[in-house]
C-alpha atoms as a PDB file:
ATOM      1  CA  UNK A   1     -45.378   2.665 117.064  1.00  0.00           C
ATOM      2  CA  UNK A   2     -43.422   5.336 115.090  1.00  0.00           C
ATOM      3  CA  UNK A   3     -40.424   2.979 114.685  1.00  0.00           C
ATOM      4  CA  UNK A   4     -42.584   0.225 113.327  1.00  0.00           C
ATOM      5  CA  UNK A   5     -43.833   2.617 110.988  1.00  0.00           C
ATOM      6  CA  UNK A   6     -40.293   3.707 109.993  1.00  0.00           C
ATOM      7  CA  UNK A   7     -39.556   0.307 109.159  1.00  0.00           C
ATOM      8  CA  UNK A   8     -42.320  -0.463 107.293  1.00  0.00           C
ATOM      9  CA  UNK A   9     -42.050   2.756 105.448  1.00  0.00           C
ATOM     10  CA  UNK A  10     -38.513   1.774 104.554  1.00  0.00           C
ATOM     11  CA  UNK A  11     -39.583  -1.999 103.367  1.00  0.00           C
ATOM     12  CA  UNK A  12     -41.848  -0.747 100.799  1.00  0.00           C
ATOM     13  CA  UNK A  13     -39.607   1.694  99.735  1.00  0.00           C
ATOM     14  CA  UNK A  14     -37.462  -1.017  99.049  1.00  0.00           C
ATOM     15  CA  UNK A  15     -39.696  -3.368  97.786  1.00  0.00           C
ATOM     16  CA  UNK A  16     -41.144  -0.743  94.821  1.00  0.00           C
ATOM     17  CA  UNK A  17     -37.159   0.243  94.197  1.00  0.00           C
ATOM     18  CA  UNK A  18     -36.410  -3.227  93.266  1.00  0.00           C
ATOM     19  CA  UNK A  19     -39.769  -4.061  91.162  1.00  0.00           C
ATOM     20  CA  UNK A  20     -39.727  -0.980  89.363  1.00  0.00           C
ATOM     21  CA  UNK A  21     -36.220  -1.707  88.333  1.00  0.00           C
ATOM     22  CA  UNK A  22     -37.726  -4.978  86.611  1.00  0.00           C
ATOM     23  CA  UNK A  23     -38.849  -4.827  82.587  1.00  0.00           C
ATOM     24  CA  UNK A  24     -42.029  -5.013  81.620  1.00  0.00           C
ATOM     25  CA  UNK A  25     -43.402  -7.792  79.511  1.00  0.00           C
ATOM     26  CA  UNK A  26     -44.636  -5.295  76.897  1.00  0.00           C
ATOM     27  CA  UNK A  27     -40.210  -4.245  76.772  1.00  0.00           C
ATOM     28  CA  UNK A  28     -39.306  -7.999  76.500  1.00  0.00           C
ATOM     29  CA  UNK A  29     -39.739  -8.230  72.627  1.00  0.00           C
ATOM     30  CA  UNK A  30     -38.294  -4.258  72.003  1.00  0.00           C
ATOM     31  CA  UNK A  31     -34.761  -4.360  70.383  1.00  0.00           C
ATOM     32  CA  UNK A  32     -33.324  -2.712  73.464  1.00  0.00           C
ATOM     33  CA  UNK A  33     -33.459  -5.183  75.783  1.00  0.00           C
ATOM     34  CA  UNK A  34     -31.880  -8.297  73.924  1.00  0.00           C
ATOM     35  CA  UNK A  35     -28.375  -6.270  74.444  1.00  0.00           C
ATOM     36  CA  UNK A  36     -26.172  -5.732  71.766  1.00  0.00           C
ATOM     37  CA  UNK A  37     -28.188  -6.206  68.836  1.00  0.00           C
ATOM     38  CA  UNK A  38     -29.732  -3.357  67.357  1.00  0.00           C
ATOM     39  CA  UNK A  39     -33.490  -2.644  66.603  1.00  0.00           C
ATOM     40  CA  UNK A  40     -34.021  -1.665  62.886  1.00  0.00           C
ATOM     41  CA  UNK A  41     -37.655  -0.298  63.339  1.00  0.00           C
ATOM     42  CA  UNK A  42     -35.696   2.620  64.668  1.00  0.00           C
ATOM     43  CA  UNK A  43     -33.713   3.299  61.771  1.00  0.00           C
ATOM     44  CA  UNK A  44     -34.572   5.506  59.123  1.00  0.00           C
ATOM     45  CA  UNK A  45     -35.264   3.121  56.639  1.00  0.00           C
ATOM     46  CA  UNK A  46     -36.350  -0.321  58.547  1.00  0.00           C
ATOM     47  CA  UNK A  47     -36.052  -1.841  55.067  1.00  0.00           C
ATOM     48  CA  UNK A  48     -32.723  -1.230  54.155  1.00  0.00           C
ATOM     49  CA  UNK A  49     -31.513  -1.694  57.708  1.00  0.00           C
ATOM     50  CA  UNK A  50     -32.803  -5.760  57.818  1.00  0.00           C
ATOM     51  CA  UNK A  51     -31.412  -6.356  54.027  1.00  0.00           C
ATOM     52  CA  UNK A  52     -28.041  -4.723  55.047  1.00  0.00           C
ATOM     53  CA  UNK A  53     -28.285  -6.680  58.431  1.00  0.00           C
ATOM     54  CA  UNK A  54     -29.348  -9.928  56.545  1.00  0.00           C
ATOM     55  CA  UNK A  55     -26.679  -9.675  53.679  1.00  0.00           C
ATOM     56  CA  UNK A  56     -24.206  -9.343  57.026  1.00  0.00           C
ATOM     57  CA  UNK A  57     -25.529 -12.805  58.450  1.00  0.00           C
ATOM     58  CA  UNK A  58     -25.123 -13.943  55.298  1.00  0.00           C
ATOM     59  CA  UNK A  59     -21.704 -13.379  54.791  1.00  0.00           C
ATOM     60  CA  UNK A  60     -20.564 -13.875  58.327  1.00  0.00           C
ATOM     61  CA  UNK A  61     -22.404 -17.674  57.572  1.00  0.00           C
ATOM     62  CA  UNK A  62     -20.644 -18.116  54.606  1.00  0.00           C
ATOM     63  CA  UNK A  63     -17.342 -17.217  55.924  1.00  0.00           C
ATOM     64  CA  UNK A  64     -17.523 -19.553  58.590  1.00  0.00           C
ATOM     65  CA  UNK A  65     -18.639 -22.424  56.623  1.00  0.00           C
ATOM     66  CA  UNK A  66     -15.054 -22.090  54.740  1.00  0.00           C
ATOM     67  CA  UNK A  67     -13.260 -21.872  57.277  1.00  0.00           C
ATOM     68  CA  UNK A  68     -15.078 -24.628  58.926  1.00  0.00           C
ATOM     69  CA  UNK A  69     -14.075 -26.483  55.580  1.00  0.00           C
ATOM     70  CA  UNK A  70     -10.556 -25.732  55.929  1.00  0.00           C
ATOM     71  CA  UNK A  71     -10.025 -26.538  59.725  1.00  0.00           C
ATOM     72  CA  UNK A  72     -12.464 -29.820  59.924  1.00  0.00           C
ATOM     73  CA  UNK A  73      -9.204 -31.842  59.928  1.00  0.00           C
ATOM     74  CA  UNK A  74      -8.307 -30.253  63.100  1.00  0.00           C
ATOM     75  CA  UNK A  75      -9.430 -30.888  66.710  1.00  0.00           C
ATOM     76  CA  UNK A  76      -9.887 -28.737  70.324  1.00  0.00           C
ATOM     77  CA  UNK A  77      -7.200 -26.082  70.512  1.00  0.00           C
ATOM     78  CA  UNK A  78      -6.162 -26.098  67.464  1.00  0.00           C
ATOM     79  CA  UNK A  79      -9.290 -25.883  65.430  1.00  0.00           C
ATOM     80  CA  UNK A  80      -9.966 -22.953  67.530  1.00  0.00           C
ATOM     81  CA  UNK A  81      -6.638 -21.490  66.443  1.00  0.00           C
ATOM     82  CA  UNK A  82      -7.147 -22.337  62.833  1.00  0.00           C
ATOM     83  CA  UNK A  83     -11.121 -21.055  62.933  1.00  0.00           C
ATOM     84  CA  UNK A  84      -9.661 -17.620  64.440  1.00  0.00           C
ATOM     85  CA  UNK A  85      -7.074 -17.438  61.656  1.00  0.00           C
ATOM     86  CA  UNK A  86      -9.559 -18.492  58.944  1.00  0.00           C
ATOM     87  CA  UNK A  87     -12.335 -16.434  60.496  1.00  0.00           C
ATOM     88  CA  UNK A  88      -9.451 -13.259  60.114  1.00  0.00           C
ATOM     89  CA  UNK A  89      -8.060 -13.679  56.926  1.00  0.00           C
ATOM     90  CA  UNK A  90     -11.320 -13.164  55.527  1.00  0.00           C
ATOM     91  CA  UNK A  91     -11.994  -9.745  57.261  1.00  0.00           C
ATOM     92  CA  UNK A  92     -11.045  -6.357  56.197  1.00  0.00           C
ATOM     93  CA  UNK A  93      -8.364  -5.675  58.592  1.00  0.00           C
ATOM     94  CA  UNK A  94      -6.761  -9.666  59.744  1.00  0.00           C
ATOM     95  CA  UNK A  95      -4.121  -7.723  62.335  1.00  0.00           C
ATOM     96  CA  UNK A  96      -7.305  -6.273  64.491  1.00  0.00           C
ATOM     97  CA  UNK A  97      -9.490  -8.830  64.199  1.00  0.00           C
ATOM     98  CA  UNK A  98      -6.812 -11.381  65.198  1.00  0.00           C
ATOM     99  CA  UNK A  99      -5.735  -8.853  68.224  1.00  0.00           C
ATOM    100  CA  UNK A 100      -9.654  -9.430  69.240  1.00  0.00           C
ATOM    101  CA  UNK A 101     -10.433 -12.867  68.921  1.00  0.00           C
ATOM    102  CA  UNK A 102      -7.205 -13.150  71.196  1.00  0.00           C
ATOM    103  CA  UNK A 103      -8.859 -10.838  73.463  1.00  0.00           C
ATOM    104  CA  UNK A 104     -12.014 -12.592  73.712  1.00  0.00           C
ATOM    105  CA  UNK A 105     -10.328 -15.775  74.318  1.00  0.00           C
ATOM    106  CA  UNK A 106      -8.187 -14.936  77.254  1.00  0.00           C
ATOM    107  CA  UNK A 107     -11.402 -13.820  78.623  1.00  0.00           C
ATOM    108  CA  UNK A 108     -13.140 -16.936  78.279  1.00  0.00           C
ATOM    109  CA  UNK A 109     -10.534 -18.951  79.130  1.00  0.00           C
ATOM    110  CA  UNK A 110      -9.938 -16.652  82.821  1.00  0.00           C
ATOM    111  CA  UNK A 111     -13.527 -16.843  82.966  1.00  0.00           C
ATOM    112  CA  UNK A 112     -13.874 -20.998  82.613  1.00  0.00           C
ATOM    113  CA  UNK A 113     -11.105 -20.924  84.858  1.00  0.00           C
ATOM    114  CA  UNK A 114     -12.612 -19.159  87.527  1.00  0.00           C
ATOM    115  CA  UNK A 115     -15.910 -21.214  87.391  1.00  0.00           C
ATOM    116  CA  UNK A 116     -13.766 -24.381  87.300  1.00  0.00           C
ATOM    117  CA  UNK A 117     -12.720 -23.189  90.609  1.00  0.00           C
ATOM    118  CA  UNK A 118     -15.828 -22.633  92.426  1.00  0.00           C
END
């Protein structure tokens, strides 16, 4: 009897570890928990924080659309080349933002590697 009740002790324990550790619905639409972007109803002045954040979009959107222009020509590999290089030339500082993009494509490309192989 005691060692049934040891196990079922432990089972529950379990059991409200692992829903506990689940979000709410109420957190689902918080800025937190959609990962890296960032919740401007926290900020100081939530105003200013979505124009600067919109004006960012913007520009991003615009940027891409040139360079989009400029490597339509171009297809697989090297549009992706060109797009980085485009992308880059626009930003403040080309030699880290080319050093990145690089990054993030050797990780992709280990990643799709890896689930090519499963």
């Amino acid at each position: 009897m005691r060692i049934a009740t040891i196990i079922t002790s432990a089972c529950l324990l379990a059991a409200t570890t692992a829903l506990h550790a689940q979000t709410s619905p109420a957190d689902a639409g918080k800025g937190a928990s959609k990962g890296r972007h960032y919740d401007c109803s926290q900020a100081k002045d939530p105003k200013a924080c979505e124009e600067r954040r919109t004006a960012g979009r913007e520009k991003i959107k615009a940027a891409h659309d040139k360079a989009s222009k400029a490597c339509e020509s171009q297809k697989g590999d090297a549009r992706h080349d060109c797009m980085r290089k485009e992308m880059c030339a626009q930003s403040k500082d080309p030699a880290t933002c080319e050093a990145r993009a690089q990054k993030r494509a050797d990780s992709h490309k280990q990643r799709r590697e890896q689930s090519d192989k499963k």
